[in-house]
C-alpha atoms as a PDB file:
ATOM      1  CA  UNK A   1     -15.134 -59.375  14.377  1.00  0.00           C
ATOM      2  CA  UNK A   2     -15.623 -60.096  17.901  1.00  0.00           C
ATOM      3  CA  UNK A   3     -13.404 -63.631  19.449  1.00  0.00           C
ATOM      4  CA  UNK A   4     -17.261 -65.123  20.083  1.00  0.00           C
ATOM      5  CA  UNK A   5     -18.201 -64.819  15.891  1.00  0.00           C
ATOM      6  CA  UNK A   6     -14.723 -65.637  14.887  1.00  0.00           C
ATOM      7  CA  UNK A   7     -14.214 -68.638  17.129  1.00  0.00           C
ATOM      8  CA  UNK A   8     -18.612 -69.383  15.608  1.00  0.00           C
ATOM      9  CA  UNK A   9     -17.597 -68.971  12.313  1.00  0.00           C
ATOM     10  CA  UNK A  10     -14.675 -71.469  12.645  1.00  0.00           C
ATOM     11  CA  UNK A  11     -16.349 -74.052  14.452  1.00  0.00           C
ATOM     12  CA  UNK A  12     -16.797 -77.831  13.154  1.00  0.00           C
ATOM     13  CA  UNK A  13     -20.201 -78.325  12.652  1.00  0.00           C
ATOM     14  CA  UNK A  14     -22.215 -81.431  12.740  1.00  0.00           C
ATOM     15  CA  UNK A  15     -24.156 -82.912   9.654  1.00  0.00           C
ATOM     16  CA  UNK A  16     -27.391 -83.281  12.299  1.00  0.00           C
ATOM     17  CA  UNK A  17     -27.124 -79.408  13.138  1.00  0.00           C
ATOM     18  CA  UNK A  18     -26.847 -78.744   9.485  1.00  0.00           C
ATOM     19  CA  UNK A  19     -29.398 -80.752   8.179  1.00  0.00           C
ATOM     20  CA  UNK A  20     -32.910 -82.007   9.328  1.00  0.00           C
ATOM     21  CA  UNK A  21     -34.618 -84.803   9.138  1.00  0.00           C
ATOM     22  CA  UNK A  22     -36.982 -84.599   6.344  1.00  0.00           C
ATOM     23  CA  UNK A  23     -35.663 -81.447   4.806  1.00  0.00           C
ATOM     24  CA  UNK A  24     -35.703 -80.912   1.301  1.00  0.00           C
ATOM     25  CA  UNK A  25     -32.539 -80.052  -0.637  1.00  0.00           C
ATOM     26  CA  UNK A  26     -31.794 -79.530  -4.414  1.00  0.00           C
ATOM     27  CA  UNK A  27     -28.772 -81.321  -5.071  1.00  0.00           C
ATOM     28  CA  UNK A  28     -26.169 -81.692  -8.233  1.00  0.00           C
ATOM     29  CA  UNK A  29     -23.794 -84.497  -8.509  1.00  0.00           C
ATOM     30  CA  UNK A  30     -20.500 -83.993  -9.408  1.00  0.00           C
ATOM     31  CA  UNK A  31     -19.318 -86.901  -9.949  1.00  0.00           C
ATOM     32  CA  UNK A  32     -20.567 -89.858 -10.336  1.00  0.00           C
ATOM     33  CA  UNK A  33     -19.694 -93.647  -8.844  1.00  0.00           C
ATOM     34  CA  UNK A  34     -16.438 -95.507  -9.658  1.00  0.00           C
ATOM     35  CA  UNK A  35     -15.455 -98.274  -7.430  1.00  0.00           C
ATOM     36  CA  UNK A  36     -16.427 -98.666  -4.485  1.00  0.00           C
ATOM     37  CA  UNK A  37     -17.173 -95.004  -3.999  1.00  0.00           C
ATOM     38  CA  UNK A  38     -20.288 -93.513  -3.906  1.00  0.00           C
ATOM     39  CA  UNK A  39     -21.487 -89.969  -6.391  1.00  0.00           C
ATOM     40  CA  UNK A  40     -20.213 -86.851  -4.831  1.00  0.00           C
ATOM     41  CA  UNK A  41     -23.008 -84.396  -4.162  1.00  0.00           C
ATOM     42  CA  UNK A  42     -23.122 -81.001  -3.649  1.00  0.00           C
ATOM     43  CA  UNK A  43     -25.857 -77.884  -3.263  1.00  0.00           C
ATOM     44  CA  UNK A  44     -23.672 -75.641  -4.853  1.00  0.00           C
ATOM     45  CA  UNK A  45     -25.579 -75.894  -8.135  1.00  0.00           C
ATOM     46  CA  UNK A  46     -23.121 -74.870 -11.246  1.00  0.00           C
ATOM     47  CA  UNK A  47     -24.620 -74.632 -14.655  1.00  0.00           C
ATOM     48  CA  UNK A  48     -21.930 -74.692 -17.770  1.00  0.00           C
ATOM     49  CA  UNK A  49     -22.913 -72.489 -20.824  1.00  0.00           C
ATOM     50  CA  UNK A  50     -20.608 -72.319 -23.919  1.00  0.00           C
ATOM     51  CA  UNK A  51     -18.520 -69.120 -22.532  1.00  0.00           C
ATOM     52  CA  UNK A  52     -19.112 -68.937 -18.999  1.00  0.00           C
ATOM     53  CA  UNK A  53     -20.668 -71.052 -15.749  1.00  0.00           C
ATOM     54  CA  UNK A  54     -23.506 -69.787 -13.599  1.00  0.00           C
ATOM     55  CA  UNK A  55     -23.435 -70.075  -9.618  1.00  0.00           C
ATOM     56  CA  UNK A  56     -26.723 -69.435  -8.683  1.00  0.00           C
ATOM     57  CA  UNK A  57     -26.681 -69.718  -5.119  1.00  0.00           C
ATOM     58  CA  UNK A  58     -22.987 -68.563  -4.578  1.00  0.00           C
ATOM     59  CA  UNK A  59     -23.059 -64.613  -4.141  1.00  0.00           C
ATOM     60  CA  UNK A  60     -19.888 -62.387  -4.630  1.00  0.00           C
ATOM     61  CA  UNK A  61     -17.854 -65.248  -6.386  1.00  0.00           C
ATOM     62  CA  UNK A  62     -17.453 -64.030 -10.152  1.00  0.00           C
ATOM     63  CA  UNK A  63     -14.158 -64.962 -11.605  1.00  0.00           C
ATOM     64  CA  UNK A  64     -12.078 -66.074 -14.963  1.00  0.00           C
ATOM     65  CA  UNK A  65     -10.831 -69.093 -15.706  1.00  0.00           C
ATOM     66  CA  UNK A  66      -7.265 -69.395 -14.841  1.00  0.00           C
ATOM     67  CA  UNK A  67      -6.268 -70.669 -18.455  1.00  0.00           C
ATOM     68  CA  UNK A  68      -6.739 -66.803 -19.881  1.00  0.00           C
ATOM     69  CA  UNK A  69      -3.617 -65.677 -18.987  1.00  0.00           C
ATOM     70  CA  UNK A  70      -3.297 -62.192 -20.575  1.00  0.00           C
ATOM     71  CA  UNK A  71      -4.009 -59.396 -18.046  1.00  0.00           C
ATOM     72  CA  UNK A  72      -6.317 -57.147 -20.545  1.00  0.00           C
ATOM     73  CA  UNK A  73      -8.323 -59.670 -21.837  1.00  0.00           C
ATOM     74  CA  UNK A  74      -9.362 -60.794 -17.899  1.00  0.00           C
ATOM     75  CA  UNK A  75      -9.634 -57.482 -16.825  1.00  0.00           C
ATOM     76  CA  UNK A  76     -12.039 -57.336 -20.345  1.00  0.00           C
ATOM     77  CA  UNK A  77     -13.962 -60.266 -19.120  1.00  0.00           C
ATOM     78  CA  UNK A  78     -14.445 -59.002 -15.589  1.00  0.00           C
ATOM     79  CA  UNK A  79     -16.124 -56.391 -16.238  1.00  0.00           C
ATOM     80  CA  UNK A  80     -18.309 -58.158 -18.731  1.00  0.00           C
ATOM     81  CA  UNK A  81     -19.073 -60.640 -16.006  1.00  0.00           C
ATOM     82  CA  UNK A  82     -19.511 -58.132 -13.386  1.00  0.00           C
ATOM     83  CA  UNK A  83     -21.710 -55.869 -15.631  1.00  0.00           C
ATOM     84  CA  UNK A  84     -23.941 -58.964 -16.282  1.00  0.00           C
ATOM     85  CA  UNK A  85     -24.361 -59.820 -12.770  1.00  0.00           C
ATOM     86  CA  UNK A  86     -25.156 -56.376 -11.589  1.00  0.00           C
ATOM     87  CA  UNK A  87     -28.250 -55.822 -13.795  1.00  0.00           C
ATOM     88  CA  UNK A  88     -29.881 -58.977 -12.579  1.00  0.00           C
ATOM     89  CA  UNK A  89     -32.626 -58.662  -9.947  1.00  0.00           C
ATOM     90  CA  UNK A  90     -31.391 -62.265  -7.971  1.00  0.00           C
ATOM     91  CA  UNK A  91     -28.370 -60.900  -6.325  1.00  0.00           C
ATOM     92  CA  UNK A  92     -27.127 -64.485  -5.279  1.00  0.00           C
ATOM     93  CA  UNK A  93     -26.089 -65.032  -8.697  1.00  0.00           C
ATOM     94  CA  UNK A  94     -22.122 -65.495  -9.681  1.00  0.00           C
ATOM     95  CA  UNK A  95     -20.162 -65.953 -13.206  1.00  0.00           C
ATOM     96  CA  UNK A  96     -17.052 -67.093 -14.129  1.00  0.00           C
ATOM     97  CA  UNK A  97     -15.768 -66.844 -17.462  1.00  0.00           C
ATOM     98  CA  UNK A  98     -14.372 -70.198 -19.618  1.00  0.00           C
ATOM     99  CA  UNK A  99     -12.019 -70.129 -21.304  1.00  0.00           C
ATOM    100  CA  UNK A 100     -13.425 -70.237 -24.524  1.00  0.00           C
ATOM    101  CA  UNK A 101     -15.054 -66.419 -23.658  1.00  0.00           C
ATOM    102  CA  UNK A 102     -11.575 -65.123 -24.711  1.00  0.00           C
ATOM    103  CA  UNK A 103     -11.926 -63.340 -27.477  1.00  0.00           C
ATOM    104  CA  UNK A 104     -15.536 -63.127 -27.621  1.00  0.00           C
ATOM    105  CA  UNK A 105     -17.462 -59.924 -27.841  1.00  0.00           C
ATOM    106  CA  UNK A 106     -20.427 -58.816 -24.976  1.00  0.00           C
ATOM    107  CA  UNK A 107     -23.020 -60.096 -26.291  1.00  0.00           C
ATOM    108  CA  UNK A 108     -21.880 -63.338 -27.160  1.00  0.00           C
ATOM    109  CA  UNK A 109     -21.268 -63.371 -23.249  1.00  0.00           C
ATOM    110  CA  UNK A 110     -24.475 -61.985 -22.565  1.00  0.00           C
ATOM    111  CA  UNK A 111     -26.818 -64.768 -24.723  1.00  0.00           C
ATOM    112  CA  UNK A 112     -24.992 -66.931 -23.438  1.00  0.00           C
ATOM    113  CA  UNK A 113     -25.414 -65.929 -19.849  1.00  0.00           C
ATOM    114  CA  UNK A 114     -28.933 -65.011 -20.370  1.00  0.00           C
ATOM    115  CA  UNK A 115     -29.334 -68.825 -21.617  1.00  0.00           C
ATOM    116  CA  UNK A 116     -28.097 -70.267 -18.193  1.00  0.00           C
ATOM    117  CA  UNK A 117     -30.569 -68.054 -16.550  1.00  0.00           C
ATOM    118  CA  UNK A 118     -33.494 -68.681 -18.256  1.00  0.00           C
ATOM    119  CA  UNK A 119     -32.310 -72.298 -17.778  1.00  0.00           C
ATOM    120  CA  UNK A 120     -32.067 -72.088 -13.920  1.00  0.00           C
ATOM    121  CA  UNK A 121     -35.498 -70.476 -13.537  1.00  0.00           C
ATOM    122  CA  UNK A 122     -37.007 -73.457 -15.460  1.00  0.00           C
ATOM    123  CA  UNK A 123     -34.891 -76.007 -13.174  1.00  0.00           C
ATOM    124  CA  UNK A 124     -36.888 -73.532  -9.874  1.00  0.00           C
ATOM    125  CA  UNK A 125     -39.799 -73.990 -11.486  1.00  0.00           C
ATOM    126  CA  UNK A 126     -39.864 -77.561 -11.426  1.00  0.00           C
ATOM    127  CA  UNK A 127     -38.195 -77.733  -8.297  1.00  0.00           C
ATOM    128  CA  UNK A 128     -41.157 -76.273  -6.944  1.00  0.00           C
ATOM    129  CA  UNK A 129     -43.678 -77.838  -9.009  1.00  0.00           C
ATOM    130  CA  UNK A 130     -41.971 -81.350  -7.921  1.00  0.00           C
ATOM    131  CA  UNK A 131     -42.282 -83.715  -5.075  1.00  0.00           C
ATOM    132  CA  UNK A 132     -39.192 -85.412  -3.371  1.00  0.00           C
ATOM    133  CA  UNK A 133     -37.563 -86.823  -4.102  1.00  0.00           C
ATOM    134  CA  UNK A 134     -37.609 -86.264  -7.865  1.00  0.00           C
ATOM    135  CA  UNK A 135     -35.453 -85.687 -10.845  1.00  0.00           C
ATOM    136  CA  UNK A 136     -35.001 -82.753 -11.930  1.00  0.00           C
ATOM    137  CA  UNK A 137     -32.398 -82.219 -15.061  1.00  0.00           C
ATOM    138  CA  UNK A 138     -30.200 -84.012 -16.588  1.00  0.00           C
ATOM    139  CA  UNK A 139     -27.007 -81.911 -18.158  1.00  0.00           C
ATOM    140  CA  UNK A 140     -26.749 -81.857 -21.852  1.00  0.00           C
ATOM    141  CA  UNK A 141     -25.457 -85.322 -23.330  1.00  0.00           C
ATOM    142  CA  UNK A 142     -22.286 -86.034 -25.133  1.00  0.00           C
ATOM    143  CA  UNK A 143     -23.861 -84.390 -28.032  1.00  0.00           C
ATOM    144  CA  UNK A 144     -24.736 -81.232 -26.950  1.00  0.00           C
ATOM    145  CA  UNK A 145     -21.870 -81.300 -24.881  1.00  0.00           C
ATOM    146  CA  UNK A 146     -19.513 -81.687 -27.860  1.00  0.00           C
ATOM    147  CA  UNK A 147     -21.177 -78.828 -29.581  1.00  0.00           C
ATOM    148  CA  UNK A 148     -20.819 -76.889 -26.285  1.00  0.00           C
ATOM    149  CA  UNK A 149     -17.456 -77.022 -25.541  1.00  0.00           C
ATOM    150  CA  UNK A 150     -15.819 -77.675 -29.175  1.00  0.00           C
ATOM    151  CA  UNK A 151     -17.645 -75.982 -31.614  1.00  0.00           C
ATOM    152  CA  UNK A 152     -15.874 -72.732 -32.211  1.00  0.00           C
ATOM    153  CA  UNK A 153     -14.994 -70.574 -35.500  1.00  0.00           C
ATOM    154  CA  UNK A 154     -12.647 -73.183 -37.173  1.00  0.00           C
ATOM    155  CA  UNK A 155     -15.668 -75.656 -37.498  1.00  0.00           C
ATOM    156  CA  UNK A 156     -17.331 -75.632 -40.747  1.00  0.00           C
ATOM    157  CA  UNK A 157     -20.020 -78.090 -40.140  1.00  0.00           C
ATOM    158  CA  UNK A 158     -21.708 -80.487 -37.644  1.00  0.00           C
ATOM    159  CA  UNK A 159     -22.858 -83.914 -39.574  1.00  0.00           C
ATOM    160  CA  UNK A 160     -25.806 -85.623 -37.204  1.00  0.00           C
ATOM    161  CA  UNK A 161     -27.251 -88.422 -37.859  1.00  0.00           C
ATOM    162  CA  UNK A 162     -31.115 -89.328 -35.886  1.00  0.00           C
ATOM    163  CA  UNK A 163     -33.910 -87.280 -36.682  1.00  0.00           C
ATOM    164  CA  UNK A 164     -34.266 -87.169 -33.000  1.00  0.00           C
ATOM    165  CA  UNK A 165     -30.646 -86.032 -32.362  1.00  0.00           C
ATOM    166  CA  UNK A 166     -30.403 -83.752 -35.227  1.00  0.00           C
ATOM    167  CA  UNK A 167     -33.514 -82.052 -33.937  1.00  0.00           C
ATOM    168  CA  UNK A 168     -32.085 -81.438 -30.267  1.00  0.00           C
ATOM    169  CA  UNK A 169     -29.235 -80.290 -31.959  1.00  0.00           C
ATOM    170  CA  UNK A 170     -30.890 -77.444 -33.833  1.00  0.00           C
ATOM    171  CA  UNK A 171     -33.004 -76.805 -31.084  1.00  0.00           C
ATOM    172  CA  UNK A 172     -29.970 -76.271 -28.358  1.00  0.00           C
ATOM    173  CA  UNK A 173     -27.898 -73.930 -31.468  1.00  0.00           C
ATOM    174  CA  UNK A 174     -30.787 -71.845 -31.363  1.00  0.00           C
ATOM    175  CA  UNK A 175     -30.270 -71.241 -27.787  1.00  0.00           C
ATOM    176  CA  UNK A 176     -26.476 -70.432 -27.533  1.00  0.00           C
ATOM    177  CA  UNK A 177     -25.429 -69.908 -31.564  1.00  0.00           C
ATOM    178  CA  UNK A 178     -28.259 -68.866 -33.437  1.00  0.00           C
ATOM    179  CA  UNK A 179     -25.899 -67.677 -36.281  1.00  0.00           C
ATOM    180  CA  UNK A 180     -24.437 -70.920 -36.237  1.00  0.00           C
ATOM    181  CA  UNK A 181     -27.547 -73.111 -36.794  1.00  0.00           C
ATOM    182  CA  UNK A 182     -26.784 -73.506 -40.793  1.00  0.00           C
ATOM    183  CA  UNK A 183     -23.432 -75.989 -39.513  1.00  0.00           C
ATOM    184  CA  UNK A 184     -25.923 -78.385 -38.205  1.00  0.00           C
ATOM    185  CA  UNK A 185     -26.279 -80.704 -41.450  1.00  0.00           C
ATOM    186  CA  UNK A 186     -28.340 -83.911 -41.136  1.00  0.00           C
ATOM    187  CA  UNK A 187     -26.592 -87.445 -42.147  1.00  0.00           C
ATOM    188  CA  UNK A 188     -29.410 -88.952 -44.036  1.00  0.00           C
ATOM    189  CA  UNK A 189     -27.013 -91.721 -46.101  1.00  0.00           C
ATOM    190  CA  UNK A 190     -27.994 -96.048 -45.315  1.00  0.00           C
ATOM    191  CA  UNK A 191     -24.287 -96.366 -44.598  1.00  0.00           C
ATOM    192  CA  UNK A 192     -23.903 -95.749 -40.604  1.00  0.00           C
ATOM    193  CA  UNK A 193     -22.319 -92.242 -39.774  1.00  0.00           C
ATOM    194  CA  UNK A 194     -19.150 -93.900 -38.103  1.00  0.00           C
ATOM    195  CA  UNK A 195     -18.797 -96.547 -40.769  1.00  0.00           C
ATOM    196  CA  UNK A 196     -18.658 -94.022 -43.877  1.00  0.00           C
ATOM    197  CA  UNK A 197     -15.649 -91.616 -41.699  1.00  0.00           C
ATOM    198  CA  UNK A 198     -14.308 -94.360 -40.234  1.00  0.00           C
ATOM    199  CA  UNK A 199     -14.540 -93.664 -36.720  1.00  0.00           C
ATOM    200  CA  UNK A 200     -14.992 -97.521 -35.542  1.00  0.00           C
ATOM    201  CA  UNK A 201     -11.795 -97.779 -36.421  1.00  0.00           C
ATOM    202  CA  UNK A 202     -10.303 -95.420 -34.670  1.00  0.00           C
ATOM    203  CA  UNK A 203     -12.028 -95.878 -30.930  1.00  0.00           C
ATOM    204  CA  UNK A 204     -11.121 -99.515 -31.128  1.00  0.00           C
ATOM    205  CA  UNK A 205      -7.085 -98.366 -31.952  1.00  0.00           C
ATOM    206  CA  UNK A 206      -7.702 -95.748 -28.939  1.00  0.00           C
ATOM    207  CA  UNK A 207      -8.036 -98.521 -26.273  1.00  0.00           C
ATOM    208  CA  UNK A 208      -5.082-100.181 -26.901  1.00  0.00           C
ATOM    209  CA  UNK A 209      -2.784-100.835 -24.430  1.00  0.00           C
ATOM    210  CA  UNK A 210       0.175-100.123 -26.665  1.00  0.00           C
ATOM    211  CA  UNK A 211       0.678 -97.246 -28.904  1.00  0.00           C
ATOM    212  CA  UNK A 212       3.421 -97.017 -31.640  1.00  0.00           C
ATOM    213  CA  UNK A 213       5.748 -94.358 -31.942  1.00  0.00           C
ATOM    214  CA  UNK A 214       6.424 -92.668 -35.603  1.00  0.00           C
ATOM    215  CA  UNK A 215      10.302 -93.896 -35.471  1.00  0.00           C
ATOM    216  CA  UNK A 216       9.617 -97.819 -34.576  1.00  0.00           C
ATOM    217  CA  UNK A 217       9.290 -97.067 -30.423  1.00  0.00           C
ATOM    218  CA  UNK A 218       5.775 -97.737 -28.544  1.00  0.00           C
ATOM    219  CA  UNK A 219       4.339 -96.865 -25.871  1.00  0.00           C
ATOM    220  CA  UNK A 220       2.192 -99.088 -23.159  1.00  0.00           C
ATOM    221  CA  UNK A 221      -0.662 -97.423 -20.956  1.00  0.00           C
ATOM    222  CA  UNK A 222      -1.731 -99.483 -18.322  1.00  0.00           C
ATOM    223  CA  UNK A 223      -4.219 -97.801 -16.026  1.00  0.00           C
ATOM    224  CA  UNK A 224      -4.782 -99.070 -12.406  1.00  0.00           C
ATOM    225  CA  UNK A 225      -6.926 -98.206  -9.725  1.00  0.00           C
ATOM    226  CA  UNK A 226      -4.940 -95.915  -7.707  1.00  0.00           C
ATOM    227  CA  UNK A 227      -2.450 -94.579 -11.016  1.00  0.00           C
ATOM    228  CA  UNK A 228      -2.027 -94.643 -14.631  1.00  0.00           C
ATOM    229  CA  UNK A 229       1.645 -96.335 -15.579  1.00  0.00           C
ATOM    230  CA  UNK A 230       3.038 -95.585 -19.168  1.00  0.00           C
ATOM    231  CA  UNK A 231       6.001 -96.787 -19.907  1.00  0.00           C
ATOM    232  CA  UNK A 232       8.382 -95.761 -23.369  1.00  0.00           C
ATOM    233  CA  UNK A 233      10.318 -98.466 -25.073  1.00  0.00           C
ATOM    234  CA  UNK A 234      12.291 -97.732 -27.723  1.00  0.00           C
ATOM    235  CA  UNK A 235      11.212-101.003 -30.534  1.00  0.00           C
ATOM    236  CA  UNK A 236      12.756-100.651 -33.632  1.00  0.00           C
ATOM    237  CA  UNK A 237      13.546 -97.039 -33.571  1.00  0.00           C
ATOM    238  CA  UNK A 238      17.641 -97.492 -34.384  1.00  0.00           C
ATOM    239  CA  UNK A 239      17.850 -94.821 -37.037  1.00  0.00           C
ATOM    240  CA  UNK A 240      20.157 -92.716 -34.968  1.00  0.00           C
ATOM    241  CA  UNK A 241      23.860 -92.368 -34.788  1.00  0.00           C
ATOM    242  CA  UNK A 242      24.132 -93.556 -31.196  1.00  0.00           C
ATOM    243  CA  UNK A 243      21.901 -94.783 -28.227  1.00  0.00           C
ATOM    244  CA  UNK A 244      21.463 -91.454 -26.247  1.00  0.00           C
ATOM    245  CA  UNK A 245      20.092 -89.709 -29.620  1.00  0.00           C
ATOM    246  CA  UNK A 246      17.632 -92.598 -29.713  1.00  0.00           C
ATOM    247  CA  UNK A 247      16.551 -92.395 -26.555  1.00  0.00           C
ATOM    248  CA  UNK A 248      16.114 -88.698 -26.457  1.00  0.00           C
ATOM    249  CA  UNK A 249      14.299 -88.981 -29.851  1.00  0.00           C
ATOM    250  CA  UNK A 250      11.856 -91.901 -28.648  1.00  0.00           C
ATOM    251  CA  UNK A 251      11.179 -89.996 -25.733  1.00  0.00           C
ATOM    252  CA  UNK A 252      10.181 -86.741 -26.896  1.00  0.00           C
ATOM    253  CA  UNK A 253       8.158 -88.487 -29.307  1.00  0.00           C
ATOM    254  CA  UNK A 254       6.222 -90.436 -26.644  1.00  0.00           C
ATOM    255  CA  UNK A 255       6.212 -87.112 -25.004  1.00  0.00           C
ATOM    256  CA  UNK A 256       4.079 -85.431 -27.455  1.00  0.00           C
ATOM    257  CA  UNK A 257       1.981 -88.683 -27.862  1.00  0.00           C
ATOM    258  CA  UNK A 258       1.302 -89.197 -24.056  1.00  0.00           C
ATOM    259  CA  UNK A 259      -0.251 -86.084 -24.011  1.00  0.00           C
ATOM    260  CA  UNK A 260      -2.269 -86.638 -27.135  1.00  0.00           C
ATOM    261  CA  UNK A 261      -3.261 -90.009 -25.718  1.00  0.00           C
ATOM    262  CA  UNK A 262      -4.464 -88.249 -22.148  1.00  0.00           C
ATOM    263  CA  UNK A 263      -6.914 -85.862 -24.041  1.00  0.00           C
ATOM    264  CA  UNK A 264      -8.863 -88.861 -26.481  1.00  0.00           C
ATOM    265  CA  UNK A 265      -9.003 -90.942 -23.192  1.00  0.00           C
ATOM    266  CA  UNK A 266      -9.566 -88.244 -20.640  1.00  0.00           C
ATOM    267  CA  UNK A 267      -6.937 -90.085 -18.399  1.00  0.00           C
ATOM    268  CA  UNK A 268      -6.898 -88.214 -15.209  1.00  0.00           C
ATOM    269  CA  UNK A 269      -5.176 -88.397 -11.442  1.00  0.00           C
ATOM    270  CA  UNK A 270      -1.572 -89.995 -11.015  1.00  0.00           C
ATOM    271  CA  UNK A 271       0.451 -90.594 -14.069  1.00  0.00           C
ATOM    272  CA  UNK A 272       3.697 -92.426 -13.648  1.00  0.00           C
ATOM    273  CA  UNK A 273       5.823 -92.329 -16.979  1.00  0.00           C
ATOM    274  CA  UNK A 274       8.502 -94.376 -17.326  1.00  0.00           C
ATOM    275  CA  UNK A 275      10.670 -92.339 -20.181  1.00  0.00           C
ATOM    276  CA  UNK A 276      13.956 -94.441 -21.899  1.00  0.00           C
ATOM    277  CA  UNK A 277      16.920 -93.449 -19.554  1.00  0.00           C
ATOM    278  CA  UNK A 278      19.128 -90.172 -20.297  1.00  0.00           C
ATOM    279  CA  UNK A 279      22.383 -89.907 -19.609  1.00  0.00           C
ATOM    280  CA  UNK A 280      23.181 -86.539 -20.459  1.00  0.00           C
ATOM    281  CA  UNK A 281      21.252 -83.632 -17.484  1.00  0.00           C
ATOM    282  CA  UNK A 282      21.038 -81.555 -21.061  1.00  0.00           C
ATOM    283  CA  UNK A 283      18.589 -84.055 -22.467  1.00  0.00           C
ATOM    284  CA  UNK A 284      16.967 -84.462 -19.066  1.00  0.00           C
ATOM    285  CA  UNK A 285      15.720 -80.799 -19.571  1.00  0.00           C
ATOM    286  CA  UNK A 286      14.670 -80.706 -23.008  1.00  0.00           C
ATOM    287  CA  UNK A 287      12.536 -83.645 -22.492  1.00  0.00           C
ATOM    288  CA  UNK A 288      11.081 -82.120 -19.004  1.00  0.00           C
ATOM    289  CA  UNK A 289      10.711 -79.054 -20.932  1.00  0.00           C
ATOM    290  CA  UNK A 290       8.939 -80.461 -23.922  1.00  0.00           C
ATOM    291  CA  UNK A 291       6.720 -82.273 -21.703  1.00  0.00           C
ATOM    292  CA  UNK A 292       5.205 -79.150 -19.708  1.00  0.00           C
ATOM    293  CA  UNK A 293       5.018 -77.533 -23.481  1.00  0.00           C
ATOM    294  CA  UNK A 294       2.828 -80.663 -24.508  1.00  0.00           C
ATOM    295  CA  UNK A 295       0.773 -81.190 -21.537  1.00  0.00           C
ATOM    296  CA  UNK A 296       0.430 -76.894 -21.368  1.00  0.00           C
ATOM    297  CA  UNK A 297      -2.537 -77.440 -24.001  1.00  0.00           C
ATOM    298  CA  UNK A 298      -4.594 -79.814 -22.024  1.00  0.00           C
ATOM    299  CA  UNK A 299      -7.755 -77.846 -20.549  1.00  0.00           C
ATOM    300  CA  UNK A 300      -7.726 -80.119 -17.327  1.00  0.00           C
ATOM    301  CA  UNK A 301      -5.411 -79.344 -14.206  1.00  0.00           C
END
């Protein structure tokens, strides 16, 4: 590369020499407004599947997701991916692999794959067929999303309830588990779905502030703007023989708890735990250690 293109490709550029006024752009958002920020947007379109994403306008960037950790089963899913890719006429497609591809068998990958596909010509074709600014799609909702990223071979059976829902829900198996439609059973009972399983009960007990501990302690989430303080207190719990066991018990049951608590309320960014004192560095690390064990199961970063 000559100094002229290096220095060229390194350069700062300007939004007005980027963009024009009145161009037209598809664009995705990535996340939407909280505060007194604005949706992040981006033209890097990325379409989630049930085992892998498709880039569509990102060439050359096939990967795995960083959570598979054992060398043959990436190298497995690599070539999947990269076999995938190759045989498609749009060359500025790219893949990468979810985590919940491990295990799964080519042409799991491939329907899946060839499901995102099909999905992002339709999205072209009303691109083109569309004047902007216009909507275009709307990702799956928190139905098909749950059925997306949780269904897997431990699930027996799917309960819906809404002909309407139950209907999308068939519909969108079809699509990426056609073996699987038969879990898909419709709630047709008076008594409301959350009601008869008792799930009211449960979301209003998972935004409480305080949580309690299976030995007598709590714990208190308090989430702020800028962080997310949780703080361990030890209550009642005074079954051990002396203070340090306590403590050390307490904590690595808030331990295991926090990180239960941080996947049912997708709590995300800084987390400031305030754990029971230790006075012994031995305790220190089990609870450290225990900790990184616990949160090790999360999906998120």
């Amino acid at each position: 590369i000559s100094k002229d293109n290096e220095e060229s490709q390194h350069r700062h550029y300007k939004i007005q020499e980027v963009l024009k006024k009145g161009q037209i752009l598809l664009i995705q958002a990535t996340k939407e407004e909280r505060g007194n920020k604005g949706a992040s947007m981006t033209t890097f379109i990325s379409l989630a599947g049930k085992y892998c994403v498709l880039m569509p306008n990102k060439p050359s960037q096939n990967g795995i997701s960083r959570k598979i950790s054992n060398a043959d089963e990436r190298k497995r899913l690599k070539k999947i991916i990269n076999d995938l890719v190759s045989k498609t006429e749009n060359k500025s497609f790219s893949v990468i692999a979810r985590t919940a591809g491990a295990g799964h068998t080519t042409l799991e990958i491939k329907k899946d794959y060839d499901y995102l596909a099909k999905l992002w010509n339709k999205i072209r074709e009303t691109t083109l067929q569309s004047q902007a600014p216009c909507f275009i799609h709307q990702e799956d909702g928190i139905i098909l999303k749950t059925i997306r990223d949780m269904f897997d071979r431990n699930v027996k059976e799917i309960v819906v309830q809404g002909k309407q829902a139950y209907t999308s829900c068939i519909k969108f198996m079809n699509d990426i588990l056609p073996h699987e439609v038969k879990s898909v059973k419709e709630y047709k009972s008076k008594t409301p779905i959350f009601t008869k399983f008792g799930i009211e009960d449960q979301l209003i007990k998972l935004y409480q502030p305080i949580v309690y501990l299976p030995s007598g302690g709590y714990i208190v989430i308090n989430p702020t703007e800028a962080l997310i303080s949780i703080d361990v207190n030890s209550g009642k719990s005074t079954s051990e023989r002396n203070v340090e066991e306590m403590a050390l018990k307490t904590n690595l049951e808030a331990a295991k708890e926090i990180s239960r608590q941080a996947r049912l309320r997708d709590l995300s960014g800084l987390l400031i735990i305030d754990f029971i004192d230790l006075n012994e560095n031995k305790n220190k690390k089990i609870l450290e250690r225990s900790l990184w064990e616990y949160f090790s199961k999360d999906k998120a970063r």
